[in-house]
Protein backbone atom coordinates (compact mmCIF):
# COMPACT_ATOMS: atom_id res chain seq x y z
CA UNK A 1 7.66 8.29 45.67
CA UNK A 2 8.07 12.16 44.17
CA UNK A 3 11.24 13.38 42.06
CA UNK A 4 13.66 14.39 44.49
CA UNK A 5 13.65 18.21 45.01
CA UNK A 6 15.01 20.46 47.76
CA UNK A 7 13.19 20.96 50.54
CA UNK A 8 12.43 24.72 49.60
CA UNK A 9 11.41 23.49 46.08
CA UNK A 10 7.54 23.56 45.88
CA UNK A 11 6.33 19.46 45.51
CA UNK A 12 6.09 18.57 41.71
CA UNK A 13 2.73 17.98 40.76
CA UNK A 14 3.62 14.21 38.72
CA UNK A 15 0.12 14.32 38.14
CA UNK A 16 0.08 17.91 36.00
CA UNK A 17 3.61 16.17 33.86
CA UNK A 18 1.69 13.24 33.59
CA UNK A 19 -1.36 14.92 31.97
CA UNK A 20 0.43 17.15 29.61
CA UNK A 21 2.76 14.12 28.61
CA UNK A 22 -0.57 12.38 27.87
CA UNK A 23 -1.30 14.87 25.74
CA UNK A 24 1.71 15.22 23.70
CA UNK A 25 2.13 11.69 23.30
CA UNK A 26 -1.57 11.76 21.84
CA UNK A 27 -0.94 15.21 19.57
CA UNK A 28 0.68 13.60 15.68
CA UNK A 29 0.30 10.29 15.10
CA UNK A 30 3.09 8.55 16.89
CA UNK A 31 1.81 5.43 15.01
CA UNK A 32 3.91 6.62 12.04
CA UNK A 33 6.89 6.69 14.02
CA UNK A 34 6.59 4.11 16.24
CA UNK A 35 6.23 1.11 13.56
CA UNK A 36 9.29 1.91 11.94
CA UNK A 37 10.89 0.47 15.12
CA UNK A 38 9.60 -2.78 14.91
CA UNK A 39 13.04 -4.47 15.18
CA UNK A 40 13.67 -3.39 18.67
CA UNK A 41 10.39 -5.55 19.42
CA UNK A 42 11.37 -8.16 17.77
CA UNK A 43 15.53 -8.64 19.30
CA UNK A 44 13.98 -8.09 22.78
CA UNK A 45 11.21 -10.94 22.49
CA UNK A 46 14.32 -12.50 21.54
CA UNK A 47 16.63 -11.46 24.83
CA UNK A 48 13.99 -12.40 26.68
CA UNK A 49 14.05 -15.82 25.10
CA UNK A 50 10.01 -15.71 25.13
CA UNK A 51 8.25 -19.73 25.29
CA UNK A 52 5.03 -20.52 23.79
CA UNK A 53 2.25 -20.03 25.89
CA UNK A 54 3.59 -17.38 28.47
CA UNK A 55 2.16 -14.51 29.82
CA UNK A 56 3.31 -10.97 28.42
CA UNK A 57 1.76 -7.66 29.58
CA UNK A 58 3.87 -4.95 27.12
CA UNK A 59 3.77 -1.89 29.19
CA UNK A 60 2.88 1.53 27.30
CA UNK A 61 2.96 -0.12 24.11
CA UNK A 62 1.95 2.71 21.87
CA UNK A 63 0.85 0.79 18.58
CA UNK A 64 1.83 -2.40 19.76
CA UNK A 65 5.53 -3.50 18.43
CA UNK A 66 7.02 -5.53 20.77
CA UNK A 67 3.13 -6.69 22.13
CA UNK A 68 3.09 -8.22 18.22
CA UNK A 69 6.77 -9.34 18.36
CA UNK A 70 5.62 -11.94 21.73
CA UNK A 71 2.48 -12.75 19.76
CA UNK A 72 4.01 -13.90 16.76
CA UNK A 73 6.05 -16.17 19.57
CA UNK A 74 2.38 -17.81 20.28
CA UNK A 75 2.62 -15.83 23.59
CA UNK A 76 -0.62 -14.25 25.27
CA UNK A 77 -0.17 -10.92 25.17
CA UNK A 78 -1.81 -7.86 27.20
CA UNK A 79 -1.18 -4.86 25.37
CA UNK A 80 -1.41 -1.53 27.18
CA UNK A 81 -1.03 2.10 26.84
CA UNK A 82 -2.70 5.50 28.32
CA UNK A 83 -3.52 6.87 24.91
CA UNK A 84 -6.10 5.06 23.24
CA UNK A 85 -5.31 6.13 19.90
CA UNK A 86 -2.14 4.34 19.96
CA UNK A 87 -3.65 0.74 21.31
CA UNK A 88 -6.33 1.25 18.55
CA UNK A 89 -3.28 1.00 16.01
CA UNK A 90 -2.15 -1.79 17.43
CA UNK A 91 -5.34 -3.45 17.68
CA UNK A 92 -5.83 -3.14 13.74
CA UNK A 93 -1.95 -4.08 13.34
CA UNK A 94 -3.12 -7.65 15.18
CA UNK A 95 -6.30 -7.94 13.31
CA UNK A 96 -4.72 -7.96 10.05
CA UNK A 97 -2.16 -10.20 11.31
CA UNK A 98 -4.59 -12.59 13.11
CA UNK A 99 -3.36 -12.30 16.77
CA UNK A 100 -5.54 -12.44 19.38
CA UNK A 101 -3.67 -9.71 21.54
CA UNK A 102 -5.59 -8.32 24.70
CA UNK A 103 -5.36 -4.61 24.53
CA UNK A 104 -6.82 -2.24 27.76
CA UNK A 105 -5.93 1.51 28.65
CA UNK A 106 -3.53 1.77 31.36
CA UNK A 107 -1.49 3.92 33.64
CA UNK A 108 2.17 2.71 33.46
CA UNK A 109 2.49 3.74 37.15
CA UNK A 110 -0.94 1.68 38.10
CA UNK A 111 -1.63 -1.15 36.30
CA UNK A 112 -5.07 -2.26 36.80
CA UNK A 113 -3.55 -6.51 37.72
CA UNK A 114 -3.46 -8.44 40.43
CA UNK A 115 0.62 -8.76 41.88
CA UNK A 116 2.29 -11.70 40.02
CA UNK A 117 -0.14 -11.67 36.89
CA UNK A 118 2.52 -12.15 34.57
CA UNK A 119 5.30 -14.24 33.35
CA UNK A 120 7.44 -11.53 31.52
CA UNK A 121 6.83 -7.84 31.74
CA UNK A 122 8.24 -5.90 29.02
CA UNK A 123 8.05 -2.25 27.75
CA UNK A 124 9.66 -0.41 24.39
CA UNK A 125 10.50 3.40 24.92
CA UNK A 126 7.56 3.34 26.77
CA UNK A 127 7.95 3.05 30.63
CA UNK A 128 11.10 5.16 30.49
CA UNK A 129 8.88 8.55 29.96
CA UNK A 130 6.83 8.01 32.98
CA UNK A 131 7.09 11.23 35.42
CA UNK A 132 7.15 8.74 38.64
CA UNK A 133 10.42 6.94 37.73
CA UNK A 134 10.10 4.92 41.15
CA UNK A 135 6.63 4.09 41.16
CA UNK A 136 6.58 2.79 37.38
CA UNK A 137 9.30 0.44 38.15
CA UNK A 138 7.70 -0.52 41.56
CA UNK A 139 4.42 -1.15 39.04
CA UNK A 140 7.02 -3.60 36.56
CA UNK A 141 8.01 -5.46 39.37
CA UNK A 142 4.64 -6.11 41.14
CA UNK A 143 2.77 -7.70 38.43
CA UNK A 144 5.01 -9.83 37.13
CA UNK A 145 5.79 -13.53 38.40
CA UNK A 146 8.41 -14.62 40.93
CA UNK A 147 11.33 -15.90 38.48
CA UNK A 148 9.61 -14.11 35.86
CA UNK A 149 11.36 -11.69 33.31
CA UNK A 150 11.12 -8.05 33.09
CA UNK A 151 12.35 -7.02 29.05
CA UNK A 152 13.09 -3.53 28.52
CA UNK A 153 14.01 -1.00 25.49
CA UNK A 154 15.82 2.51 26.71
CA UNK A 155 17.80 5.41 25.04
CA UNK A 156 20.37 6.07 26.80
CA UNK A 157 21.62 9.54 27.31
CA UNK A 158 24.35 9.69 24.85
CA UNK A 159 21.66 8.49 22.30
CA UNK A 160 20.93 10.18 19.41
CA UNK A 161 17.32 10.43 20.76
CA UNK A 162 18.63 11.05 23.93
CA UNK A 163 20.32 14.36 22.19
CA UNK A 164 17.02 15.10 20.89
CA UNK A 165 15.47 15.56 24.33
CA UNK A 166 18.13 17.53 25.29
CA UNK A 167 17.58 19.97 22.99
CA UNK A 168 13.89 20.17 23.03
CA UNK A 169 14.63 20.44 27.02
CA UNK A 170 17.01 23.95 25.50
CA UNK A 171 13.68 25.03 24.05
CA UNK A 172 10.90 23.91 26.35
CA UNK A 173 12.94 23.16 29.58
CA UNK A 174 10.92 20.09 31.27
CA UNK A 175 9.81 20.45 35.19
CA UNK A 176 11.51 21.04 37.83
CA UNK A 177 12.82 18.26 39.86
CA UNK A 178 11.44 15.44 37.73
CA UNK A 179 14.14 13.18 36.50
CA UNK A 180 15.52 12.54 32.54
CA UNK A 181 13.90 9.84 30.88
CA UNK A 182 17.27 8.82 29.68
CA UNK A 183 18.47 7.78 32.82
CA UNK A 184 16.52 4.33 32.03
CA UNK A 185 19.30 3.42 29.66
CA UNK A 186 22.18 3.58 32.45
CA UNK A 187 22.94 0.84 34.48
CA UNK A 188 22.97 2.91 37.61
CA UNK A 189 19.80 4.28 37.14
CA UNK A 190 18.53 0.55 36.74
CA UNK A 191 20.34 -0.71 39.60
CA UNK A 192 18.57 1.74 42.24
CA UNK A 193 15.19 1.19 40.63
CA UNK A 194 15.80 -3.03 40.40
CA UNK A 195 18.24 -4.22 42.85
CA UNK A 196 15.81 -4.93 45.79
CA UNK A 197 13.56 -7.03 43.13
CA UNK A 198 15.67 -8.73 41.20
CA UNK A 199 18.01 -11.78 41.08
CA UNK A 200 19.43 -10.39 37.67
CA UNK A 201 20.18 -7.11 35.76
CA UNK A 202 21.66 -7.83 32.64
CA UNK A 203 22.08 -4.94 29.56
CA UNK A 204 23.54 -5.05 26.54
CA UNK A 205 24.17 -1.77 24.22
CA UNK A 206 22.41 -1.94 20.85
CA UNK A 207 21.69 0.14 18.06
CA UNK A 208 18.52 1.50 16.09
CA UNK A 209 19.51 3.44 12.98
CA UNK A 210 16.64 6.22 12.06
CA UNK A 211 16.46 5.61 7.86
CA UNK A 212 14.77 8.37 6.04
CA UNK A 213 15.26 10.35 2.96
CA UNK A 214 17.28 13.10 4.43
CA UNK A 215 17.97 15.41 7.92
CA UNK A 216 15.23 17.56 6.96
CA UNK A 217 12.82 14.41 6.23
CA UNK A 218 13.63 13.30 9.34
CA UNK A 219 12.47 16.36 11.05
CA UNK A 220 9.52 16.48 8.77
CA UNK A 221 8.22 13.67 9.90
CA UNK A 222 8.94 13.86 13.87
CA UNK A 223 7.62 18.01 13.37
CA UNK A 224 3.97 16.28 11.96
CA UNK A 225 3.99 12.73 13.70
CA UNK A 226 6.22 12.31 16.90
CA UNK A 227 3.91 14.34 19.77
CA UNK A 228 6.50 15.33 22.11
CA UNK A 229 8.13 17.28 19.03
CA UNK A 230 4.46 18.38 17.61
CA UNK A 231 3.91 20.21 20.85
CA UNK A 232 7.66 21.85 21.33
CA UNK A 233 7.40 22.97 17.64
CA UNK A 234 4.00 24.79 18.33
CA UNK A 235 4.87 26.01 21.54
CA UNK A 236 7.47 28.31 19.79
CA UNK A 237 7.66 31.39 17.79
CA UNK A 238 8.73 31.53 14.10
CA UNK A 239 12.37 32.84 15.02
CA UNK A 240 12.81 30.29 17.60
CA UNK A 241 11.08 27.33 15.62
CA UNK A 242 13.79 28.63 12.73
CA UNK A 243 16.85 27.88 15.43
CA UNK A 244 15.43 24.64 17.09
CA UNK A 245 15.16 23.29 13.20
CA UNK A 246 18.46 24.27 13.28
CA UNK A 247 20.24 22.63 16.49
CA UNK A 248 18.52 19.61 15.19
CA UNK A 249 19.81 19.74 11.64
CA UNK A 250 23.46 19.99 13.00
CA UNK A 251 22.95 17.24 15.50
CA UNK A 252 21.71 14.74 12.67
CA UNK A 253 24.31 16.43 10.55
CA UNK A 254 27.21 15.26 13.27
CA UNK A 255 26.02 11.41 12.93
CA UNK A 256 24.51 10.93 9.64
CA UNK A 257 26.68 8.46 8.67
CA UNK A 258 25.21 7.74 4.93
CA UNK A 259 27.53 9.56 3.21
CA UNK A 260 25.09 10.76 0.64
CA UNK A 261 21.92 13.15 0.69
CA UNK A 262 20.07 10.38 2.77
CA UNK A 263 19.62 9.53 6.43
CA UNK A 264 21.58 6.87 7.97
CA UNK A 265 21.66 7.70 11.67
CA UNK A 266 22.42 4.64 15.17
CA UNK A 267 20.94 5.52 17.89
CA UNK A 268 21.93 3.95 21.21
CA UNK A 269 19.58 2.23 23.17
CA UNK A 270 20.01 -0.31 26.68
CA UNK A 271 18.81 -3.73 25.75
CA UNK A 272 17.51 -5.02 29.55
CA UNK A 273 16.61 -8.03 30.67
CA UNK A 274 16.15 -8.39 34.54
CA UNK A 275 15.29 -11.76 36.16
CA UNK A 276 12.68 -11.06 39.14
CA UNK A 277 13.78 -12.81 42.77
């Protein structure tokens, strides 16, 4: 099912989005980024009360933090992503831990398993930036198990992150008629993607606080690392790179809360855990 567009609108292409988000998401090294979030992994292998022995597919993965998280929970994992790069990061990250974690390239909005594969589905700021909103969630719900779990991570759009993408959007608006990744951390969203499928939807608000040596480390890294802001940062001139460094210097400015020259900064994100009918 497309984004939702009038009827004079020209169709989206998902497919084009989909590309150039591949892209992005491969541009940096989102590695770099992406460990430093290992927690969230970790507390929602732990909402999803995860047994020995189950079945996990983690869906875009990137390098592999909550597909680790189930593993170290003597789970067998399937670890997946469209961007190789990323599930090669996580396949060293298991090596050196000694997990034997599955990992295979995969589209988020057609995953290449049989309906009902899986005991608990799960997916980390992942799933949430698919272009197909519908579909992807239709793809969550298919391959997992009748009375099986479905675990997920979102920003939500008050977020700090989900400020970010806001202003990148000021910069390098996103296309036309496809819908905010953010809208994965609101209930209502979740509730008209999930309510035909599940027995359950339950969220809980939760915070990831972005630690670094300052605002303008911050952006250092996510400038060099975090593709989505590689790509917006090269797609500008010098005088508007100069005021997008600047929007985003105020906004971690407004909720640094370390109260010295170092970043302390929550972000909000939707704990979900949704029990399949």
């Amino acid at each position: 099912m497309s984004a939702v567009i009038s009827p004079s609108s020209p169709a989206v292409d998902l497919a084009a989005v989909k590309a150039r988000q591949q892209v992005a998401w491969s541009t940096g090294d989102y590695a770099v980024v992406g460990t430093t979030l290992q927690i969230v992994g970790e507390n929602l292998c732990e909402a999803l009360d995860l047994r020995s022995g189950a079945s996990v597919l983690d869906v875009a993965a990137g390098n592999g933090n909550a597909s680790l998280a189930a593993a170290r929970r003597w789970c067998a994992v399937t670890s997946t992503d469209y961007v190789a790069s990323l599930l090669e990061s996580g396949r060293e990250r298991a090596k050196a831990e000694g997990h034997a974690i599955q990992f295979q390239e995969a589209d988020a909005e057609k995953l290449p398993f049989p309906d009902t594969s899986f005991d608990v589905v799960m997916s980390t700021f992942g799933v949430m930036f698919t272009p197909n909103q519908e579909k992807a969630a239709s793809e969550l719900v298919r391959v997992c198990k009748p009375g099986g779990r479905i675990g997920l991570a979102n920003w939500t759009p008050e977020s700090f992150i989900g400020q970010v993408f806001k202003t990148i959007g000021k910069y390098v608006p996103p296309a036309p008629g496809v819908k905010s990744p953010a809208l994965w951390g609101t209930e209502a969203r979740l509730e008209e993607l999930f309510r035909n499928s599940a027995k359950a939807i339950r969220t809980s608000g939760r915070h990831f606080t972005f630690r670094y040596r300052s605002p303008a480390h911050w952006i250092e890294v996510f400038r060099t690392y975090y593709g989505p802001m590689n790509k917006t940062f090269g797609a500008l001139d010098a005088e508007k790179q100069a005021a997008f460094t600047r929007d985003l210097l105020a906004l971690l400015e407004s909720r640094n809360r370390s109260g010295d020259r170092s970043l302390v900064l929550p972000s909000e994100y939707l704990e979900v855990v949704i029990e399949r009918k």
